[in-house]
Protein backbone atom coordinates (compact mmCIF):
# COMPACT_ATOMS: atom_id res chain seq x y z
CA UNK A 1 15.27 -4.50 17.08
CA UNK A 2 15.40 -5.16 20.82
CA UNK A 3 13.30 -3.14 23.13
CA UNK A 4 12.25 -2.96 26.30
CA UNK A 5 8.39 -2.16 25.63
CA UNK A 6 6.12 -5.07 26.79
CA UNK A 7 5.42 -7.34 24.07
CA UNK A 8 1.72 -8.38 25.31
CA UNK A 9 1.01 -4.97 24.13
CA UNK A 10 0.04 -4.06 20.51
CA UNK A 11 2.73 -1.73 19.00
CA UNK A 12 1.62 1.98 17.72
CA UNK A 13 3.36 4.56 15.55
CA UNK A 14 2.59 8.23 16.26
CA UNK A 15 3.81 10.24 13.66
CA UNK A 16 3.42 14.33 14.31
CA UNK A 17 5.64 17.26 14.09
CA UNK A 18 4.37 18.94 17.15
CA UNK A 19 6.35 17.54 20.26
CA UNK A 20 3.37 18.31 22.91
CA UNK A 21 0.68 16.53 21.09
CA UNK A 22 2.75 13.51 20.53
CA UNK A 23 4.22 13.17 23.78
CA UNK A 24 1.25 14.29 25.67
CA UNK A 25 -0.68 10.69 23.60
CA UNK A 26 2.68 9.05 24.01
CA UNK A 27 1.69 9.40 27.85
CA UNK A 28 -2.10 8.61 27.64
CA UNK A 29 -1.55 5.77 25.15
CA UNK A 30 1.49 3.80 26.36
CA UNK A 31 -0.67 2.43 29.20
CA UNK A 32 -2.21 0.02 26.86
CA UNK A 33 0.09 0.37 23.62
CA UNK A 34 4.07 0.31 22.77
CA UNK A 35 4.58 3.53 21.38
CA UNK A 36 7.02 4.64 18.80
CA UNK A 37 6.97 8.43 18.02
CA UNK A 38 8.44 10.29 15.06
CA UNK A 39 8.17 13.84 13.82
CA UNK A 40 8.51 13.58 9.88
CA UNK A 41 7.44 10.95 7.27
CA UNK A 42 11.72 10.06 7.55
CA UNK A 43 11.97 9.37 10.84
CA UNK A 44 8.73 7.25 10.48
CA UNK A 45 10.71 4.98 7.98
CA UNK A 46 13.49 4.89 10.16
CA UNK A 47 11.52 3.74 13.10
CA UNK A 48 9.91 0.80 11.17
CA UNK A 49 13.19 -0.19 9.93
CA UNK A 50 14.41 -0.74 13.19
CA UNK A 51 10.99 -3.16 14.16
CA UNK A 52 10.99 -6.69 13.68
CA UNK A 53 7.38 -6.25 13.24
CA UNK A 54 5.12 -3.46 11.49
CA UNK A 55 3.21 -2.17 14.72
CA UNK A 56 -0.68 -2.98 13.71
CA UNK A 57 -1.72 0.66 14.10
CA UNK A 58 -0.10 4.08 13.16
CA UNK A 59 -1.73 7.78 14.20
CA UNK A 60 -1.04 9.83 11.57
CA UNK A 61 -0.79 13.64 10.97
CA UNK A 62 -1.02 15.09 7.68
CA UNK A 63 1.20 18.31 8.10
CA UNK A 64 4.46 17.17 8.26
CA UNK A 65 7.81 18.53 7.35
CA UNK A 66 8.80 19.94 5.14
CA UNK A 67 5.40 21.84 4.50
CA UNK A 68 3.92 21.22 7.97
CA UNK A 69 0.81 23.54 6.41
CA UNK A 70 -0.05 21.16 3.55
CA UNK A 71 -1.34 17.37 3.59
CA UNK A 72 1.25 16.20 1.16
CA UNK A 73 4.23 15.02 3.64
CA UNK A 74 1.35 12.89 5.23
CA UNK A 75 -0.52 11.67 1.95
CA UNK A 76 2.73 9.93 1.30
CA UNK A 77 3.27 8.68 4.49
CA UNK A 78 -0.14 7.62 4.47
CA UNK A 79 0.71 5.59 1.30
CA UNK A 80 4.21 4.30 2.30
CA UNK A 81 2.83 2.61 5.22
CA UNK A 82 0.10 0.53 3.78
CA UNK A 83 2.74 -0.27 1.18
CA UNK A 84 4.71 -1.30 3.97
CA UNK A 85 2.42 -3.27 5.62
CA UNK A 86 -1.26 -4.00 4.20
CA UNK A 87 -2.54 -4.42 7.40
CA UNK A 88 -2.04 -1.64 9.47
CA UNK A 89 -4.54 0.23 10.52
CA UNK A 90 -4.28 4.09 9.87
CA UNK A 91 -6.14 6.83 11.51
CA UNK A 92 -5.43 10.43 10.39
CA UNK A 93 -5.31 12.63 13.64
CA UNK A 94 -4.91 16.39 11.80
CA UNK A 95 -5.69 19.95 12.45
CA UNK A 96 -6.05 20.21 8.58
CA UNK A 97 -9.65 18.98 8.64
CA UNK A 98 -10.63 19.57 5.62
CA UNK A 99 -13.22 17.09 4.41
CA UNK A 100 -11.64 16.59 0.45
CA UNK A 101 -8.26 16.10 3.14
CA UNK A 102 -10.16 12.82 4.62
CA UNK A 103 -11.67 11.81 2.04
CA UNK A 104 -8.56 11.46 0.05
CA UNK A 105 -6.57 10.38 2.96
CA UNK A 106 -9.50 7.42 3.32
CA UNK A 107 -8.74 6.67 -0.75
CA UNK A 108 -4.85 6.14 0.41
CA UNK A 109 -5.60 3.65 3.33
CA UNK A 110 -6.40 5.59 6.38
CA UNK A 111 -9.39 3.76 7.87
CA UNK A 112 -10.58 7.18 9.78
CA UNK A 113 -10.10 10.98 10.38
CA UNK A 114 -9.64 12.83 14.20
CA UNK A 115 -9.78 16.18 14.19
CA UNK A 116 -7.77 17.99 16.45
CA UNK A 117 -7.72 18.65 19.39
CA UNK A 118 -8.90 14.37 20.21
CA UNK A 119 -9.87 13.37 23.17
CA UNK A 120 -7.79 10.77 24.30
CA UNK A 121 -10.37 8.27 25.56
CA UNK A 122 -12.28 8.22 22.35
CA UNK A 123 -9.32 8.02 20.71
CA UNK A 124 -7.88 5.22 22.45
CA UNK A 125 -11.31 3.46 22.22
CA UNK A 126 -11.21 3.98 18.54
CA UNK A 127 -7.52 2.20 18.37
CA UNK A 128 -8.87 -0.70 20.15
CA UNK A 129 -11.74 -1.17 17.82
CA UNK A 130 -8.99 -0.94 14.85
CA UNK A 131 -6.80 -3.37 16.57
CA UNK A 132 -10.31 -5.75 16.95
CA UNK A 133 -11.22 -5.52 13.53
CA UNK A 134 -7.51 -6.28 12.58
CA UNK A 135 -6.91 -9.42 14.57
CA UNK A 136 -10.67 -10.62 13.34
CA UNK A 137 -8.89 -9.70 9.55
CA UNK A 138 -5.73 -12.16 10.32
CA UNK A 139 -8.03 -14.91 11.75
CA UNK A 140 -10.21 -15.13 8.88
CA UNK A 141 -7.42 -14.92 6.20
CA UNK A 142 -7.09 -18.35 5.95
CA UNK A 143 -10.53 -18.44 4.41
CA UNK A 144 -10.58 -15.80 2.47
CA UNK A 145 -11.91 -16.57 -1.12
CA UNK A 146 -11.62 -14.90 -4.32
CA UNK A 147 -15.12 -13.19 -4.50
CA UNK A 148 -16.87 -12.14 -7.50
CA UNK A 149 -19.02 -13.27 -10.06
CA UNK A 150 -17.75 -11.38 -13.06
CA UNK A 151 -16.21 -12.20 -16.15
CA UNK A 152 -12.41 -10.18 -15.24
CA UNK A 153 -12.58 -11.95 -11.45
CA UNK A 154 -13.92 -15.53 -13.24
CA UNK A 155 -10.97 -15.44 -15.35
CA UNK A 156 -8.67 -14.71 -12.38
CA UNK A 157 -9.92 -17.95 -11.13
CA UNK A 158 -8.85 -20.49 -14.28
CA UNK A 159 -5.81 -18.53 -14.45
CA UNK A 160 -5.07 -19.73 -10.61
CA UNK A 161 -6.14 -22.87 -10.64
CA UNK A 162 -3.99 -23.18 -14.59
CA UNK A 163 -0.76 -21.95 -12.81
CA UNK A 164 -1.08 -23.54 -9.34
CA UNK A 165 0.68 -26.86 -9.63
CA UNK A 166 3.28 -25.10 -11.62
CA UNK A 167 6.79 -24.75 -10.05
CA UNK A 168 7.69 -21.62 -11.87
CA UNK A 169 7.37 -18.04 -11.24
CA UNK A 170 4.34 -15.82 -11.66
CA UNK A 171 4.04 -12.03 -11.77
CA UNK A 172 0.91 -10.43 -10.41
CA UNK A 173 0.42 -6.93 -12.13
CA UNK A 174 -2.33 -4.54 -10.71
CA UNK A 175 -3.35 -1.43 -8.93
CA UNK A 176 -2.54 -0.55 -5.74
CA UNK A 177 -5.60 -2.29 -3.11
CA UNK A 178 -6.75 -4.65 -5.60
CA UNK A 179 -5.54 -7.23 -3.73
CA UNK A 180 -2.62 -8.98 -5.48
CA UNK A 181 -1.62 -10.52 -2.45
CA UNK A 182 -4.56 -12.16 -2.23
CA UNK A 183 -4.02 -13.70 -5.60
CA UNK A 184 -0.74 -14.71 -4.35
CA UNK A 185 -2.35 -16.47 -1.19
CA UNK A 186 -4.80 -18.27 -3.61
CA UNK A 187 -1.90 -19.93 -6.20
CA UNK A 188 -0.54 -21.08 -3.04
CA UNK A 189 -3.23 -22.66 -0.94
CA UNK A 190 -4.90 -24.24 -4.07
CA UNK A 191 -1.13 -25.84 -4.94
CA UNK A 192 0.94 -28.74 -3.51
CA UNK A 193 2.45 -26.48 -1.16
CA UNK A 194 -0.46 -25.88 0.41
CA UNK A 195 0.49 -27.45 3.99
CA UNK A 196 3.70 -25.71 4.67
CA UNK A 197 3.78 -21.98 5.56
CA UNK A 198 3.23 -18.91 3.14
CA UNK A 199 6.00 -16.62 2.92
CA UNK A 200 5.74 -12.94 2.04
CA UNK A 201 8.48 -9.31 1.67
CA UNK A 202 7.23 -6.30 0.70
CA UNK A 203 10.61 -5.06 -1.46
CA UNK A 204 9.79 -1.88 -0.38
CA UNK A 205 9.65 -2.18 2.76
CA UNK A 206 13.18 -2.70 3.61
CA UNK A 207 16.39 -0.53 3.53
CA UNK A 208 18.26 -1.38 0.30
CA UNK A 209 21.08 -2.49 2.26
CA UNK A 210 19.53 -4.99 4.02
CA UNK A 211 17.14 -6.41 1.31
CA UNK A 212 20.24 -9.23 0.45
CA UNK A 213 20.71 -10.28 3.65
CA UNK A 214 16.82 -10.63 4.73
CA UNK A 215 16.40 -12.58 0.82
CA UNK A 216 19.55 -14.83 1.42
CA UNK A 217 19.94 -14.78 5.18
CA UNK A 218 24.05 -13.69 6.13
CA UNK A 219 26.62 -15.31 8.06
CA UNK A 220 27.88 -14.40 11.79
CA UNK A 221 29.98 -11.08 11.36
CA UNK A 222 29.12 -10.17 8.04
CA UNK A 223 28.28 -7.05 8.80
CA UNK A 224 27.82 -4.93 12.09
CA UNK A 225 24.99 -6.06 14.36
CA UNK A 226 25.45 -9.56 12.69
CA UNK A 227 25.96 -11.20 16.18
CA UNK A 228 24.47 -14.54 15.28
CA UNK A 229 24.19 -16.60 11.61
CA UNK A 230 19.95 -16.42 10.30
CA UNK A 231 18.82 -17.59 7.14
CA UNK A 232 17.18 -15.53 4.84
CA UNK A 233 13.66 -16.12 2.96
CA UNK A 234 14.89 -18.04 0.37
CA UNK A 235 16.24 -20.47 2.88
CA UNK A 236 13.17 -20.33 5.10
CA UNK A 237 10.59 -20.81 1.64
CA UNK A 238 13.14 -23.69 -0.19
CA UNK A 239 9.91 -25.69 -0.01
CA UNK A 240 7.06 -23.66 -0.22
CA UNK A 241 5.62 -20.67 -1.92
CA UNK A 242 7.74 -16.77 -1.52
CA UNK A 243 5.49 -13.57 -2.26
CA UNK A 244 7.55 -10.80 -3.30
CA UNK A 245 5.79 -7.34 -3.36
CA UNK A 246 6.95 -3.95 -5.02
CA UNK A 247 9.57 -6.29 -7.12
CA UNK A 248 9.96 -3.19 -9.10
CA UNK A 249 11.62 -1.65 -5.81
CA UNK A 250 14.15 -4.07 -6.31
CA UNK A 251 17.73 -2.38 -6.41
CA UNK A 252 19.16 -3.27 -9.90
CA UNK A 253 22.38 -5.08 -8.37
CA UNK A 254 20.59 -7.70 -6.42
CA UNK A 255 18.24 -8.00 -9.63
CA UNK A 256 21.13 -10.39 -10.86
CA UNK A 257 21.43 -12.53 -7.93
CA UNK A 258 17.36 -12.57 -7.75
CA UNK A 259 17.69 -14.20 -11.51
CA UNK A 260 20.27 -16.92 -10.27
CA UNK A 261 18.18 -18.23 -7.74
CA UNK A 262 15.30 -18.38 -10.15
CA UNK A 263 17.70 -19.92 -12.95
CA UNK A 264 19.23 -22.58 -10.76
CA UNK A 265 18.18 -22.69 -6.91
CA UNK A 266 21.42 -21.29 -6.07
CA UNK A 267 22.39 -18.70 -3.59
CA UNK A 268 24.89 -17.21 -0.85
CA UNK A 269 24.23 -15.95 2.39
CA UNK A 270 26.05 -12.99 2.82
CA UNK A 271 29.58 -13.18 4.38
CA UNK A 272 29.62 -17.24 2.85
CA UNK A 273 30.91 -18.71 0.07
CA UNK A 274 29.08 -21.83 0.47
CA UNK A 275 26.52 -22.46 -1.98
CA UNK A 276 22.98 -23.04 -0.96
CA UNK A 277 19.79 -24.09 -2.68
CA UNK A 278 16.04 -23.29 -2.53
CA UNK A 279 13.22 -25.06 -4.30
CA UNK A 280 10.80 -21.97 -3.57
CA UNK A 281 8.16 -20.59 -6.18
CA UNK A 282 8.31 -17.17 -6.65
CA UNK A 283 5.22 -14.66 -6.94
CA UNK A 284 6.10 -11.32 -7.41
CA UNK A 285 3.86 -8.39 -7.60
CA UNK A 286 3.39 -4.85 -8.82
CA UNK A 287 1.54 -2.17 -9.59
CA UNK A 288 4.28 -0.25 -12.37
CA UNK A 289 4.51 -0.98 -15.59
CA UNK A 290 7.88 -3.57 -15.65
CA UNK A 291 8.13 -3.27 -19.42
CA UNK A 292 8.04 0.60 -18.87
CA UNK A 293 11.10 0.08 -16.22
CA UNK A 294 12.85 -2.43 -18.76
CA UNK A 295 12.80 0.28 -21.32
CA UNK A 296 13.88 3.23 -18.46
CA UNK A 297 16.66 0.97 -17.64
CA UNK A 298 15.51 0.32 -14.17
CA UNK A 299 14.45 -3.10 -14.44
CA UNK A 300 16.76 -6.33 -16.22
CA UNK A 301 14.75 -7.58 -18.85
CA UNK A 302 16.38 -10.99 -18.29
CA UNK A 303 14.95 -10.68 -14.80
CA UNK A 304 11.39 -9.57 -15.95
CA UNK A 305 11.03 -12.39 -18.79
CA UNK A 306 12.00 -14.90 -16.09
CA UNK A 307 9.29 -13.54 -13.33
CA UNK A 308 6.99 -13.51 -16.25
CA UNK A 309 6.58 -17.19 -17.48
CA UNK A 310 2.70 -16.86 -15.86
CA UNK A 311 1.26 -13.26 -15.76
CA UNK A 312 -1.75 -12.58 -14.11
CA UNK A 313 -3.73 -8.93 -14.43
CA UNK A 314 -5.62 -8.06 -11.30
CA UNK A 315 -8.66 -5.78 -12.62
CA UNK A 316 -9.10 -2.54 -11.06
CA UNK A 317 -12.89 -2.74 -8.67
CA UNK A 318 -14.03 -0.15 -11.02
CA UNK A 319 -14.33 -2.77 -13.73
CA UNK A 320 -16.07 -5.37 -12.11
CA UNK A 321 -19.54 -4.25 -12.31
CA UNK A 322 -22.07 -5.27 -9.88
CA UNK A 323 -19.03 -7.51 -8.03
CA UNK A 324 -19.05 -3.96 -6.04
CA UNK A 325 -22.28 -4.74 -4.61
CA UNK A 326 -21.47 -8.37 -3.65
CA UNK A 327 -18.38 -7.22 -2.12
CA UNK A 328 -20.36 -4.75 -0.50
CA UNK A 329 -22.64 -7.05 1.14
CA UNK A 330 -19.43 -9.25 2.13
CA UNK A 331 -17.34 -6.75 4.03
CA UNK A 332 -20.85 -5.07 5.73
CA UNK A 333 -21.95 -8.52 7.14
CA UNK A 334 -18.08 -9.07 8.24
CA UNK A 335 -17.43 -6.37 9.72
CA UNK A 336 -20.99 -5.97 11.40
CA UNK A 337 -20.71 -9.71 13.00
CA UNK A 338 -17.05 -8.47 14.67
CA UNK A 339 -18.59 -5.34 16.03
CA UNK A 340 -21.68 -7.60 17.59
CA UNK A 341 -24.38 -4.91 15.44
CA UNK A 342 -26.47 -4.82 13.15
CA UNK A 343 -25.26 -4.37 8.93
CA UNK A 344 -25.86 -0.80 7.66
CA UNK A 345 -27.86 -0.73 4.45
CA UNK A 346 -27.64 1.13 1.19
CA UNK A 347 -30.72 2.92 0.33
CA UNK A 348 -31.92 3.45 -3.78
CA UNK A 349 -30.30 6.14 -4.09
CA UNK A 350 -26.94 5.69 -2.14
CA UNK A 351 -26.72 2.20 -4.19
CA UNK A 352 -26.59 4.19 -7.59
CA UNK A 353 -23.74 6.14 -6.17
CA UNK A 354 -21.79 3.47 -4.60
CA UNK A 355 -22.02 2.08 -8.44
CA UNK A 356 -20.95 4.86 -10.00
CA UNK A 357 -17.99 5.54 -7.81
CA UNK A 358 -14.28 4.70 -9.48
CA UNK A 359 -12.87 3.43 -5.86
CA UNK A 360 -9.55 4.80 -6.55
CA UNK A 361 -8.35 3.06 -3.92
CA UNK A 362 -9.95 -0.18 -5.15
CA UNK A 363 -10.89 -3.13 -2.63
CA UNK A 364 -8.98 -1.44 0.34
CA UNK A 365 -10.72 1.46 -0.19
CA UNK A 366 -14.23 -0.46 -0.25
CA UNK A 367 -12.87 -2.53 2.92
CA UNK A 368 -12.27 0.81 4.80
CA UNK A 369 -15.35 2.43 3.52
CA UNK A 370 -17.00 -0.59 4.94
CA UNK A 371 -15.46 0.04 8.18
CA UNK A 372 -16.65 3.88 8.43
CA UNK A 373 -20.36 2.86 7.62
CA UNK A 374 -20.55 0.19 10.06
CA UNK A 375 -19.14 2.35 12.90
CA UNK A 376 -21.23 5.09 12.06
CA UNK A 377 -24.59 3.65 10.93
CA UNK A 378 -24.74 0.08 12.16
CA UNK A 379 -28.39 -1.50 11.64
CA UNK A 380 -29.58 1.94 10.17
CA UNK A 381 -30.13 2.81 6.22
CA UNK A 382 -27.57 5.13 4.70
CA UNK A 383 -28.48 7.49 2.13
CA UNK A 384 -26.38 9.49 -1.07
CA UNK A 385 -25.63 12.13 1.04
CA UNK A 386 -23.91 9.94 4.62
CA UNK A 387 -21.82 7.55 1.38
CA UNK A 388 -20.53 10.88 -0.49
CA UNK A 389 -19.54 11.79 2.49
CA UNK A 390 -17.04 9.04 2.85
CA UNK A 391 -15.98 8.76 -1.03
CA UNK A 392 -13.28 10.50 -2.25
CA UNK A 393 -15.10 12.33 -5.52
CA UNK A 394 -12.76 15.00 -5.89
CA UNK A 395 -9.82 13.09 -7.03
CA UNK A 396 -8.89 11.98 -10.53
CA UNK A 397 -10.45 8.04 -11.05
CA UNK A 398 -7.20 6.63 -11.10
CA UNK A 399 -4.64 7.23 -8.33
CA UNK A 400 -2.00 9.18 -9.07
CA UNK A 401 0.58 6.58 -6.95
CA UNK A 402 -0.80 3.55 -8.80
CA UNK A 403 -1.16 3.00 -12.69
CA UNK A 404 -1.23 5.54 -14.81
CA UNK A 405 -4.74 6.89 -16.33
CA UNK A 406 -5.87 4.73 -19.06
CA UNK A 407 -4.21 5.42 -22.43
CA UNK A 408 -7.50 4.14 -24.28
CA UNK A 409 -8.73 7.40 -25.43
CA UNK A 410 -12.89 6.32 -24.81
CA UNK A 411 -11.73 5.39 -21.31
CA UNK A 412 -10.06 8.39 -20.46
CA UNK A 413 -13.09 10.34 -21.81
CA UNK A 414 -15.64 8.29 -19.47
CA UNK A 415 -13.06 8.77 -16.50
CA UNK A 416 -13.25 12.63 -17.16
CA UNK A 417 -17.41 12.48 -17.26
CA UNK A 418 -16.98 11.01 -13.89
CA UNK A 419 -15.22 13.73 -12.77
CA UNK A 420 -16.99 16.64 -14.21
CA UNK A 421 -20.44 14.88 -13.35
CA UNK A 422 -19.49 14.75 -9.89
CA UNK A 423 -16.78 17.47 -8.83
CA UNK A 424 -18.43 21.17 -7.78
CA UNK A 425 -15.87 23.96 -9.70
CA UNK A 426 -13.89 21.76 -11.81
CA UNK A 427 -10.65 23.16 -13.28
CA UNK A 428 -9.06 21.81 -16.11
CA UNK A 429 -5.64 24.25 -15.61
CA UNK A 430 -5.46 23.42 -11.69
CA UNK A 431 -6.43 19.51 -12.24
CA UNK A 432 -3.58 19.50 -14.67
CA UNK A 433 -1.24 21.33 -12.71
CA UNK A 434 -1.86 18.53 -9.68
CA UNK A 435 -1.01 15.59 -11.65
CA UNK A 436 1.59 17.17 -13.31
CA UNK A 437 3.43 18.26 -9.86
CA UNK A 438 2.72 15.01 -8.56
CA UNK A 439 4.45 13.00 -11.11
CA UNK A 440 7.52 15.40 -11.28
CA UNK A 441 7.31 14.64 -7.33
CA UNK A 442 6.87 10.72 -8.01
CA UNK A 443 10.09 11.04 -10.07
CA UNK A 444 11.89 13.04 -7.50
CA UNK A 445 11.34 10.61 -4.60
CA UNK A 446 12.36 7.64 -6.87
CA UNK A 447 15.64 8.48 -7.83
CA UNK A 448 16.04 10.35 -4.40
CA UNK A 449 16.30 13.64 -5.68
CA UNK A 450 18.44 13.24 -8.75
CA UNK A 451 17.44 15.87 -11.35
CA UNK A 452 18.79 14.28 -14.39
CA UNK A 453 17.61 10.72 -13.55
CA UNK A 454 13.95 12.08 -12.71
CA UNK A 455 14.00 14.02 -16.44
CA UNK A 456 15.05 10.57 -17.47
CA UNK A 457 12.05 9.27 -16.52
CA UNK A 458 9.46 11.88 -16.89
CA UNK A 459 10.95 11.94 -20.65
CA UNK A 460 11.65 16.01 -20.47
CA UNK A 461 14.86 17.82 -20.62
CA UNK A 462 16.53 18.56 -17.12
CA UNK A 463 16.14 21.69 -17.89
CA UNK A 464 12.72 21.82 -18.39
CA UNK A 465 12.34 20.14 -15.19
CA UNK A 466 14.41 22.49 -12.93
CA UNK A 467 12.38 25.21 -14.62
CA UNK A 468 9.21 23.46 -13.28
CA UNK A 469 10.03 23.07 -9.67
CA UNK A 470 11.26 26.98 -9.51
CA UNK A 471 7.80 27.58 -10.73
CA UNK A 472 6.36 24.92 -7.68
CA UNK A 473 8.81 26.51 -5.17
CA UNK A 474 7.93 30.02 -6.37
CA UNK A 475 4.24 29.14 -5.99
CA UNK A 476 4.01 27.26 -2.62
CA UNK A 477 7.71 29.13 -1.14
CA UNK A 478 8.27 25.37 -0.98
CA UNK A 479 12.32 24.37 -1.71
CA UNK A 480 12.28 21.13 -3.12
CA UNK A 481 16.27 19.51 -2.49
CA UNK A 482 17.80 18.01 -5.27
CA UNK A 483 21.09 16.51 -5.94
């Protein structure tokens, strides 16, 4: 996209229905960032799509249209963007300032919560310490190691260094934040490739319609705005190692040309005929199930067996035991040393709880937790009460946009002790009700709207669905568009 915002500048996406707040920041904060405004979690996507770059910080308001009086619109938002790009820096600027809001906005990715009305200054100061702590991030990435001393993280490391020095694909399977990429980083710097460049595309991030042509590269006037020829990542990786995130998000009819690259190095760019090769090694990650999607029809199982000669399972943090504490201790000291302060410490009884926590969110969520506690208590002892604040206990143990709860029966049961032990005035109808609309809602949004594809995948009768969603809109006077 060209521009004419001033590229010394770090970019920043304000995202908020209410056309005085935004412009009145757009005007504060454009002296020291490029801002892009939207008004709805749409336009947000649309804006990004039109960046060469992810900006490295978004402000983010949680009621957003179409229910500008509930979090939801900006919960997903919140979630699309660290899809979109891991590293962005989110902070939730709201008048909805409920604490259970930022807490579970925190879980998603947001890094802090604002409540309105801001003051500019402190906000702006808070950006710039965001921005800090993200530039120290992409410094030190090159030396990031796989930490942990457990048994599920010491098998992660002989199944890297098995696989490394292997030419063939491997799919990385995992929760959302428990750091796939990472594992993708660590097959490639511990491999031959090693010296040349590291290549990664989130699938997700990208317009359907322009995921060929930014895979394969296109030719000059293939298609409008196609002023000049560019290779694609393919062409740019033909030596060296290609991450691809979200493959599920993959649209089925480039699944086919995917598999003939991976087949036989072959591939077009669009608006050529010319055949082209690539020698890259494919990584490809995800956090759905891709033998669920091969069964729903939404994934080629030709495609999936070939992505799957090496599979690797990234644990959930929740399973790796006392790893949370030396993780812990690793982001503290980090993220202390950048701010020039002191490390916070746990005390007795805020160390039980920080073990006893699921982290939904999973390493991010520790990461960002991290972040909070140095900010707020650098040098100084925290106790149950200051962590709780900052944990997200009122949410189910496993996300509802990531894996689905565990099917194992005893794990289920210990994930539902969890929640009783440490949610005031559970409900069993209302907690059901939640994860029921949000998985008719997951459905919804992945087939954009199409009733009898989301039944499809929900395994209920369309019927049954549409019956649903009167009941949602009846509830909540809250029209949900379909197609």
């Amino acid at each position: 996209m060209t521009t004419d915002k001033d590229t010394h500048k770090p970019g920043l996406l304000i995202v908020d229905d209410d056309p005085l707040i935004s412009d009145t920041l757009n005007f504060v904060l454009s002296r020291d960032f490029n801002v892009y405004v939207a008004d709805s979690r749409a336009q947000a996507r649309s804006v990004l799509r039109q960046l060469d770059h992810p900006p490295p910080l978004a402000l983010v308001d949680l009621g957003l249209p179409p229910s500008p009086h509930r979090p939801d619109e900006g919960f997903r938002l919140i979630a699309e963007l660290v899809a979109y790009a891991p590293d962005m820096k989110i902070v939730v600027l709201s008048g909805q300032s409920d604490e259970a809001n930022a807490r579970h906005a925190r879980t998603l990715g947001a890094i802090d919560f604002v409540s309105k009305p801001a003051d500019p200054p402190a906000l702006k100061q808070l950006l710039l310490q965001a921005l800090q702590l993200s530039n120290a991030e992409k410094s030190a990435a090159s030396g990031v190691r796989l930490l942990g001393e457990s048994m599920p993280v010491e098998k992660l490391r002989q199944q890297i260094a098995q696989f490394a020095g292997s030419p063939f694909p491997v799919l990385v399977q995992g929760e959302s934040g428990c750091g796939k990429e990472l594992i993708a980083r660590a097959l490639h710097d511990t491999s031959p490739r090693a010296a040349r460049n590291f290549y990664a595309l989130n699938c997700a991030a990208i317009s359907p319609t322009l995921v060929e042509p930014t895979l394969f590269g296109y030719a000059k006037g293939a298609f409008t705005g196609a002023t000049t020829s560019r290779a694609g990542y393919f062409e740019d990786a033909r030596e060296s190692t290609l991450f691809l995130d979200e493959i599920g998000e993959l649209p089925l009819e480039l699944q086919a040309k995917l598999l003939r690259v991976l087949e036989n190095g072959e591939f077009q760019r669009v608006g050529e005929t010319q055949s082209r090769s690539s020698n890259a090694r494919v990584v490809a990650a995800t956090n759905r199930d891709l033998r669920q999607e091969v069964r729903g029809g939404r994934f080629r199982a030709d495609l999936y067996h070939r992505l799957s000669v090496f599979a690797i399972d990234v644990p959930p943090l929740r399973d790796l035991g006392d790893d949370r504490i030396l993780l812990l201790d690793h982001f503290r000291t980090f993220y202390a040393r950048q701010s020039g302060s002191k490390p916070f410490e746990l005390n007795g009884h805020a160390l039980t709880e920080w073990l006893e926590y699921s982290f939904p969110g999973n390493v991010r969520e520790l990461r960002n937790i991290a972040i909070r506690l140095t900010t707020k208590y650098a040098g100084q002892p925290v106790d149950a009460a200051q962590l709780r604040a900052e944990l997200d206990t009122e949410s189910p143990d496993t996300p509802i946009h990531g894996i689905a709860a565990p099917r194992d029966p005893l794990a289920l049961t210990e994930a539902a002790k969890k929640q009783l032990q440490t949610e005031r005035g559970f409900n069993l109808d209302e907690t059901l009700a939640r994860w029921e609309r949000g998985y008719v809602e997951a459905a919804l949004e992945m087939t954009q709207g199409n009733l009898t594809r989301a039944a499809k995948m929900l395994g209920m009768n369309r019927t049954t669905l549409y019956s649903r969603m009167q009941n949602y809109a009846a509830q909540n006077d809250d029209n949900t568009k379909i197609s």
